[in-house]
Protein backbone atom coordinates (compact mmCIF):
# COMPACT_ATOMS: atom_id res chain seq x y z
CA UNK A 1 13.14 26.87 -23.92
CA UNK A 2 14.98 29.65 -26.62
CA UNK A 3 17.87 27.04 -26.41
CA UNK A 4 15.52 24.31 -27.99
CA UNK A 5 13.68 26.21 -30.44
CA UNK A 6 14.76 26.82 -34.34
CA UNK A 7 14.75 29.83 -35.43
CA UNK A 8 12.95 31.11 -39.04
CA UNK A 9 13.74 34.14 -41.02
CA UNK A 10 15.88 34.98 -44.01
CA UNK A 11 19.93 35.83 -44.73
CA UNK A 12 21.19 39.44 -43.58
CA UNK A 13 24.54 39.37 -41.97
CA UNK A 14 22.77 41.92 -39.65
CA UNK A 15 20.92 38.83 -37.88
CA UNK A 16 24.59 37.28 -37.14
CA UNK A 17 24.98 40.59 -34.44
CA UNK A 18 22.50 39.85 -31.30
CA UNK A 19 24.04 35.75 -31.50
CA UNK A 20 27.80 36.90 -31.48
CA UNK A 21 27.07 39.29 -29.39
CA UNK A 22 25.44 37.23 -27.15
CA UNK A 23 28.27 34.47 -27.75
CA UNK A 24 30.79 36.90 -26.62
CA UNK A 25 29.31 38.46 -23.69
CA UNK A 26 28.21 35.06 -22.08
CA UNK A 27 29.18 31.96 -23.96
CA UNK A 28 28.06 29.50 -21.11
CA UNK A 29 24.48 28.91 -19.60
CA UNK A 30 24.89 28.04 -15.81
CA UNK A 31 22.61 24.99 -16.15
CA UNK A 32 22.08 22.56 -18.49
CA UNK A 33 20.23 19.41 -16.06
CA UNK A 34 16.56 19.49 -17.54
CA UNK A 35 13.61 16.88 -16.63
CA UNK A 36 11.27 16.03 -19.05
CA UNK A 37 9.12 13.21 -20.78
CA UNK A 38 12.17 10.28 -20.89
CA UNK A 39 15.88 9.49 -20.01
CA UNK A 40 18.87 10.90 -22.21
CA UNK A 41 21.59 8.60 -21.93
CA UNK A 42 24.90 8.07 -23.32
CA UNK A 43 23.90 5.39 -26.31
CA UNK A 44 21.89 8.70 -27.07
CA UNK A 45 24.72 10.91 -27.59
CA UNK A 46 26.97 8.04 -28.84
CA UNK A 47 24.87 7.62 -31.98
CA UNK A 48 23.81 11.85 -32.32
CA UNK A 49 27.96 11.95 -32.63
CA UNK A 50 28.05 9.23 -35.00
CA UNK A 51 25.66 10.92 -37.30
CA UNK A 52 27.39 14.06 -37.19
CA UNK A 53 31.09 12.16 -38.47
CA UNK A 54 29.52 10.19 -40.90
CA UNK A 55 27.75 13.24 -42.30
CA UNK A 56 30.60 15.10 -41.79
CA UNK A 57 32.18 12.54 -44.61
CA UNK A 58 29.70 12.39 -46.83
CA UNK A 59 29.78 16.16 -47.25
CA UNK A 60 33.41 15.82 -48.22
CA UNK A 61 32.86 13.23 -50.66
CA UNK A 62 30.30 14.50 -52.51
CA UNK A 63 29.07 17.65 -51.59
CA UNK A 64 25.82 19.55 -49.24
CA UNK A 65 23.38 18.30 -52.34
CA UNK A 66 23.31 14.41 -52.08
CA UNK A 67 20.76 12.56 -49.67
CA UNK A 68 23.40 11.42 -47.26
CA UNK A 69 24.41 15.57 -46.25
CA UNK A 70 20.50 15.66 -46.23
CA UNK A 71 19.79 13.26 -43.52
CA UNK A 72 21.75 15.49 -40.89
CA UNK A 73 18.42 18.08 -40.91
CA UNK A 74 16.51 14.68 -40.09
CA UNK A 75 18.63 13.82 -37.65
CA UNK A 76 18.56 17.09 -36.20
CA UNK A 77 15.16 17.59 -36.18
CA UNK A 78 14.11 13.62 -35.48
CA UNK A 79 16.19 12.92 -33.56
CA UNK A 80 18.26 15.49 -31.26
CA UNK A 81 15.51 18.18 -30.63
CA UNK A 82 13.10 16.02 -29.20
CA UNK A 83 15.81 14.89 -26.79
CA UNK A 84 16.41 18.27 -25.94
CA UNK A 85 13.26 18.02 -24.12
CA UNK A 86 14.01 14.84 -22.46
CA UNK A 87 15.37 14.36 -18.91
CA UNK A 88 18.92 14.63 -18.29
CA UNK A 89 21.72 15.33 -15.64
CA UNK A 90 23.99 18.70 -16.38
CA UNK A 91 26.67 16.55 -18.02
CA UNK A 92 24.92 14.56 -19.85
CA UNK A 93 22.88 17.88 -20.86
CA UNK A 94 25.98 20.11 -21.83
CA UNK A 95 27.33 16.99 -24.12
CA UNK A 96 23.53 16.75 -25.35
CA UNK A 97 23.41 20.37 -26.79
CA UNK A 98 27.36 19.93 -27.95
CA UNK A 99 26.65 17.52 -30.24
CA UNK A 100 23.11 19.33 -31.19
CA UNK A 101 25.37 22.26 -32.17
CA UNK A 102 27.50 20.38 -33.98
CA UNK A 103 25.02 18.45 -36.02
CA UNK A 104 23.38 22.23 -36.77
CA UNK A 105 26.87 23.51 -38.00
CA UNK A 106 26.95 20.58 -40.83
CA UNK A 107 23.28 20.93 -41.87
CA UNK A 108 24.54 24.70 -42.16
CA UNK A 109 27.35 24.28 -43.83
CA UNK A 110 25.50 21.73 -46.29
CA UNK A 111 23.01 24.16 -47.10
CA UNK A 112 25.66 26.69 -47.89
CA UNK A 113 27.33 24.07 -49.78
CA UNK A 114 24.26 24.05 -52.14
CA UNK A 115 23.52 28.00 -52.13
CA UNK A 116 20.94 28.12 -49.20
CA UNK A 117 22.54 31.00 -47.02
CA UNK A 118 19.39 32.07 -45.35
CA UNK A 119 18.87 28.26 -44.02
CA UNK A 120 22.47 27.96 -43.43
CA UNK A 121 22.24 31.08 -41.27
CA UNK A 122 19.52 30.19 -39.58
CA UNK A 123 21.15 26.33 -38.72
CA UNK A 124 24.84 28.80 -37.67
CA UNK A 125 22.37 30.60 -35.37
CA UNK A 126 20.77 27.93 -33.63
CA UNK A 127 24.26 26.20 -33.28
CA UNK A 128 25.95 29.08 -31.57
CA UNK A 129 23.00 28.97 -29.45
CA UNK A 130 23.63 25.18 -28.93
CA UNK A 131 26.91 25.72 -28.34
CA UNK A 132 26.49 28.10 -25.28
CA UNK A 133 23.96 26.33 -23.72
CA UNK A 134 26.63 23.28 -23.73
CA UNK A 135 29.63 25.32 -22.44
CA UNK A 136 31.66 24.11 -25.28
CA UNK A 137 34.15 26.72 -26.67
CA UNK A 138 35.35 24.59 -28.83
CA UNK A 139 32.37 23.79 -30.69
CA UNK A 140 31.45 27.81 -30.15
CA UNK A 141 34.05 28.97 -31.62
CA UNK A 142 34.38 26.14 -34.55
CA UNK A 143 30.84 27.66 -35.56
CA UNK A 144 31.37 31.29 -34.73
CA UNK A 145 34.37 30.78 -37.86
CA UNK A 146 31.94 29.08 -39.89
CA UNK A 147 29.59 31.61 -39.90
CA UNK A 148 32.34 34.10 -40.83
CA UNK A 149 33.60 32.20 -43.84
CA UNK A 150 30.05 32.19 -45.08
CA UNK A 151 29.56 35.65 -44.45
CA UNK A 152 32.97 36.47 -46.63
CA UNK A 153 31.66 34.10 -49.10
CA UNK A 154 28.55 36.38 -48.92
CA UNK A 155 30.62 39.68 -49.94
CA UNK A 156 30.60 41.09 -46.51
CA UNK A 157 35.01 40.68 -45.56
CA UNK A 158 34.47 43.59 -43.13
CA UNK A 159 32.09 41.71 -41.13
CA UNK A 160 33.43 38.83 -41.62
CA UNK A 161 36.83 40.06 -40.01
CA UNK A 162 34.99 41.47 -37.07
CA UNK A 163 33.46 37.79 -36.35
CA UNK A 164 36.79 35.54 -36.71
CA UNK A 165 38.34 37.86 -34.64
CA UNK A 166 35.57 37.90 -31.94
CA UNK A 167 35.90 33.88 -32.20
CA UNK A 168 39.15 33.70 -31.97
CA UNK A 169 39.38 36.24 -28.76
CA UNK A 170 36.86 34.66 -27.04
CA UNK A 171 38.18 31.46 -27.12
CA UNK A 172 41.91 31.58 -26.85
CA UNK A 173 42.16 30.80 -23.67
CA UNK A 174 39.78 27.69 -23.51
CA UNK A 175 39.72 26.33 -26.95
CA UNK A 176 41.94 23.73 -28.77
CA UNK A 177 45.05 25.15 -30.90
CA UNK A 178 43.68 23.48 -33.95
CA UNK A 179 40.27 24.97 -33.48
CA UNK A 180 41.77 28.40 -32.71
CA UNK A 181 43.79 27.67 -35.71
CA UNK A 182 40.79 27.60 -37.63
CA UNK A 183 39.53 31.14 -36.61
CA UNK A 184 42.68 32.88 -38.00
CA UNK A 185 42.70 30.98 -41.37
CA UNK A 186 38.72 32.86 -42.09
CA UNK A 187 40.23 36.03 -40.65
CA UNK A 188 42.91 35.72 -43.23
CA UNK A 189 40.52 34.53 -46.00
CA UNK A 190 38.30 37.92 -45.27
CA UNK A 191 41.53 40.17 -45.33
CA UNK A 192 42.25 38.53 -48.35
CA UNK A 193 39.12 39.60 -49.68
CA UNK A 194 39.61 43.14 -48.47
CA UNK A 195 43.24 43.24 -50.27
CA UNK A 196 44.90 43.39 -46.77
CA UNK A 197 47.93 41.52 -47.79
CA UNK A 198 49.81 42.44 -44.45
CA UNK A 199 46.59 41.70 -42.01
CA UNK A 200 46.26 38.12 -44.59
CA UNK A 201 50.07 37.14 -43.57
CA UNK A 202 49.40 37.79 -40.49
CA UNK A 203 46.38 36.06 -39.49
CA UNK A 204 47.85 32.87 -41.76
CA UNK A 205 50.72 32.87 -39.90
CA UNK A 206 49.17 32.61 -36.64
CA UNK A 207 47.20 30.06 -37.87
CA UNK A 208 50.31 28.22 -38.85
CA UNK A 209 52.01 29.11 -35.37
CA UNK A 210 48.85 27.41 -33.85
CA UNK A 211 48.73 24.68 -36.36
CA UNK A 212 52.02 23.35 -34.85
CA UNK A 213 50.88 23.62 -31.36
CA UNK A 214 48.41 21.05 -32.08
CA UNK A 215 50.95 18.65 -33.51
CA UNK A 216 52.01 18.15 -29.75
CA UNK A 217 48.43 18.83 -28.01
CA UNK A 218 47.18 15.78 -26.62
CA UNK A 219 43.55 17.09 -26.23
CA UNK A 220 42.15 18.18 -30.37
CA UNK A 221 38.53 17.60 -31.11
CA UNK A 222 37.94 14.83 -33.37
CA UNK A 223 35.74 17.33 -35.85
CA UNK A 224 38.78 19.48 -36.40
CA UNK A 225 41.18 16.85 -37.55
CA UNK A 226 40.61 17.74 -40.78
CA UNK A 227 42.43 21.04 -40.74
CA UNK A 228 46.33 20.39 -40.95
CA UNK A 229 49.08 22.10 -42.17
CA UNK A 230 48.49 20.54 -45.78
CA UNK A 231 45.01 21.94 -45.57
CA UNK A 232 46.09 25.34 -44.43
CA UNK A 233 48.88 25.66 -47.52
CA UNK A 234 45.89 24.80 -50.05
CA UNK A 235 43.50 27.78 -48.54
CA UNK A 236 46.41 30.17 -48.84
CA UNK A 237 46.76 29.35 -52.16
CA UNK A 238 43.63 30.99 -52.08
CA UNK A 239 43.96 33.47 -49.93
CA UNK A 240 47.10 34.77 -52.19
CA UNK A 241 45.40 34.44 -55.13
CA UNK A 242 42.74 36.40 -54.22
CA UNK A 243 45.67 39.50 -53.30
CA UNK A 244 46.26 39.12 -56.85
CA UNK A 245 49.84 37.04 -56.03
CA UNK A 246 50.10 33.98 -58.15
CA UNK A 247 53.65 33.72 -57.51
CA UNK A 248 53.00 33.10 -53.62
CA UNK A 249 50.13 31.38 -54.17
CA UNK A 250 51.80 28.70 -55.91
CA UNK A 251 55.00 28.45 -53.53
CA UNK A 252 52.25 27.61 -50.95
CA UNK A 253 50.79 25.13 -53.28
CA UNK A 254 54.34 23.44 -53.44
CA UNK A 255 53.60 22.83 -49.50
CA UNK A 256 49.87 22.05 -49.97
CA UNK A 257 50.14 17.73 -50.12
CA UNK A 258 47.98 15.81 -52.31
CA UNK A 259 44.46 15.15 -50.57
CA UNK A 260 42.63 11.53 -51.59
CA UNK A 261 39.94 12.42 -54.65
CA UNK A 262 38.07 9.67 -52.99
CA UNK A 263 37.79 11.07 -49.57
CA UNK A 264 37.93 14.78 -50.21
CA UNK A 265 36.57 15.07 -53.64
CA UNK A 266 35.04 18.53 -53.71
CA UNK A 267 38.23 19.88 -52.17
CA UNK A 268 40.30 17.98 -54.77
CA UNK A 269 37.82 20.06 -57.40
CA UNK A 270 37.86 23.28 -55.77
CA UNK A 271 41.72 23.42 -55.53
CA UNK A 272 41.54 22.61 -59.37
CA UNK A 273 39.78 25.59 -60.00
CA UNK A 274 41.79 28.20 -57.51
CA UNK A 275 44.92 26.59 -59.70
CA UNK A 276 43.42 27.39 -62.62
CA UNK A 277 42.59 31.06 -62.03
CA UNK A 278 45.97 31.30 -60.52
CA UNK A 279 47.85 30.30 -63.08
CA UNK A 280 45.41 32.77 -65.65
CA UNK A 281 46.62 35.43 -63.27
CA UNK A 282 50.35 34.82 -64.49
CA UNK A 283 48.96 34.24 -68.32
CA UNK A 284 49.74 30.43 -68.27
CA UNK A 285 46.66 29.07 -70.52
CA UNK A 286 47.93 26.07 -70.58
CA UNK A 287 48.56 25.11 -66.83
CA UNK A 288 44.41 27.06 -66.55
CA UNK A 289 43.19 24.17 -69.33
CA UNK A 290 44.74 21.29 -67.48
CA UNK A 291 43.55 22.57 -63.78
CA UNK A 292 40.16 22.87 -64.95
CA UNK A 293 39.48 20.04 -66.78
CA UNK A 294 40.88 18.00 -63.80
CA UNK A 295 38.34 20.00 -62.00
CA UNK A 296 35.81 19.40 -63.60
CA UNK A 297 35.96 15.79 -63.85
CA UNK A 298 36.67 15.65 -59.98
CA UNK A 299 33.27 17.93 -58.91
CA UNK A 300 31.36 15.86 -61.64
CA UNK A 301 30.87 13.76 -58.94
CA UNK A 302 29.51 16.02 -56.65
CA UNK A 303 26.51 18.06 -55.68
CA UNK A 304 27.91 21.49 -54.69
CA UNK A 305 26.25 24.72 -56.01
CA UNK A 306 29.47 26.52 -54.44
CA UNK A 307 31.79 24.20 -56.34
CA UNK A 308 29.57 25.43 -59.55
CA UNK A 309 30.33 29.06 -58.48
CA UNK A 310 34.18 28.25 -58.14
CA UNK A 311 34.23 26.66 -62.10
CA UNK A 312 32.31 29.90 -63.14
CA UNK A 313 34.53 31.90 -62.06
CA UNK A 314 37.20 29.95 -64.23
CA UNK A 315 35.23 30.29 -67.04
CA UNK A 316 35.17 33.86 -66.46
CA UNK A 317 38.35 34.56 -66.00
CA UNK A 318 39.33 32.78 -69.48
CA UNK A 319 37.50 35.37 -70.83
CA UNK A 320 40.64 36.39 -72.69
CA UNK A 321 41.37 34.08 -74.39
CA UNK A 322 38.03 32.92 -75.04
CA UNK A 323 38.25 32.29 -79.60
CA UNK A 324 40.99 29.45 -78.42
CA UNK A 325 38.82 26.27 -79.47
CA UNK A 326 40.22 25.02 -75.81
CA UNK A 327 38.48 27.31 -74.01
CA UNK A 328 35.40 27.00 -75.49
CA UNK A 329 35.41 23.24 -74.72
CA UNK A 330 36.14 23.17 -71.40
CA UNK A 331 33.24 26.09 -70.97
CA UNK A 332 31.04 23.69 -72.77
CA UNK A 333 31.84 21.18 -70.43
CA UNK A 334 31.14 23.49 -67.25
CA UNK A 335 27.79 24.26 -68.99
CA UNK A 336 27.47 20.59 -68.36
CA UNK A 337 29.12 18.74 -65.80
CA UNK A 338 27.80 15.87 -65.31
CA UNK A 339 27.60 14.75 -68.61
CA UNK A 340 31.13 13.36 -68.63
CA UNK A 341 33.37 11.99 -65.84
CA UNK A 342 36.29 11.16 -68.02
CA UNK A 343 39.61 12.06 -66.63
């Protein structure tokens, strides 16, 4: 029954240790056939998966705030849990609590999207926990990185390390290169964090190493497609600007490709705003001004209180320069997002 209960309590990347620890000691259940009040069939699981993609969109599009990346906790809670308690055979179980666990990562990662991190932990938690009791390692490990990111978002990069690494070990035999791939690009985020340049390269060049793998692997989960090589060059922009290297950030920005404002438009924004600060970094006002307006009128579309934290930290760093009548317009216009959407 601990498989198909949801757990309460609030953030502390202490509570991440007995669920990773559990993860990496035994990361299957032996049995997942249960028998309960009705029949779990396919058409079940074939509409719990296409919940999870089109929620998976709509949190793209427009952030973890609008209605759309809200329905997933419904769904979860409406719909999946009380079929956890339905009858089923073991494979129809172990796909049952794959898809629970991923449905848990998105309503996670929505709430992180909008600044919840002690729901967000608590949906990571529960997902790892899915995740086992399914026998998926893909899925495991997908969320095992997930929960790292947000813990490196949450200012803990030592921790953070610890758990990409753990994912990435414990799956690197049985997961998909792409998801694998994954795992080292958060390792390399939290070194980046921890000014590790030579730990950063490292990890982001296995991820690249992997990345290519799955160009030619005929078996990649559907809910990874979205990280590619383009998608990997944008996060190291990232990851170099946060070693304080604007000139390699922006040779992997050269190799980051264009991503569609209408399908990705909170990445389009947050890119904006790494640009911005990187180009600050090399004293280039001008490139900063036209990065974040662009941002801004990109993530005034979208409901993200993480996308707000990314344009106050552009703000921030224009600090400098802050009498130029520029920068106090586009920091008037942060104080106000949504009040404009011209481009």
């Amino acid at each position: 029954m601990e498989r198909r209960t949801f757990f309460t309590g609030a953030f502390a990347v202490g509570a991440y240790t007995t669920p990773v620890t559990r993860w990496l000691a035994v990361p299957a259940d032996p049995q997942a056939e249960h028998h309960g009040a009705h029949h779990v069939g396919r058409q079940d699981l074939d509409e719990l998966w296409a919940a999870a993609d089109d929620a998976r969109r709509w949190d793209q599009k427009y952030g973890g705030g609008t209605w759309k990346s809200s329905s997933v906790v419904a769904c979860l809670h409406e719909r999946a849990v009380p079929l956890l308690h339905g009858t089923y055979t073991d494979a129809v179980g172990r796909q049952l609590f794959a898809v629970t666990a991923e449905l848990a990562r998105i309503a996670g990662w929505s709430a992180l999207d909008m600044g919840h991190h002690d729901i967000a932990q608590r949906h990571f938690i529960q997902a790892l926990r899915m995740a086992r009791a399914g026998r998926n390692m893909d899925i495991g490990c997908h969320v095992l990185s997930t929960a790292a990111l947000q813990t490196t978002l949450r200012g803990y990069p030592n921790d953070a390390v610890d758990m990409a690494q753990g994912a990435f070990e414990r799956a690197r035999h049985q997961a998909a290169p792409r998801v694998l791939a994954f795992a080292r690009l958060v390792e390399a985020r939290a070194h980046a964090r921890l000014g590790d340049g030579r730990a950063a390269g490292a990890a982001l060049a296995s991820s690249e190493h992997l990345l290519e793998q799955a160009e030619t692997s005929s078996d990649e989960p559907a809910w990874i497609s979205y990280y590619t090589p383009a998608r990997m060059a944008a996060d190291a922009v990232e990851i170099h600007r946060d070693l304080g290297s604007p000139d390699a950030a922006l040779r992997w920005n050269s190799r980051a490709a264009a991503m569609s404002p209408t399908d990705f438009t909170r990445s389009v924004g947050l890119r904006m705003t790494v640009l911005a600060t990187t180009y600050l970094q090399k004293g280039d006002l001008d490139q900063a001004l036209e990065h974040g307006q662009r941002a801004l009128s990109a993530l005034s579309h979208v409901q993200s209180a993480r996308a707000g934290n990314y344009v106050t930290d552009v703000v921030r760093a224009m600090v400098p320069w802050r009498r130029d009548p520029r920068v106090r317009e586009l920091s008037r216009r942060a104080r106000n997002p949504h009040a404009t959407t011209e481009a």
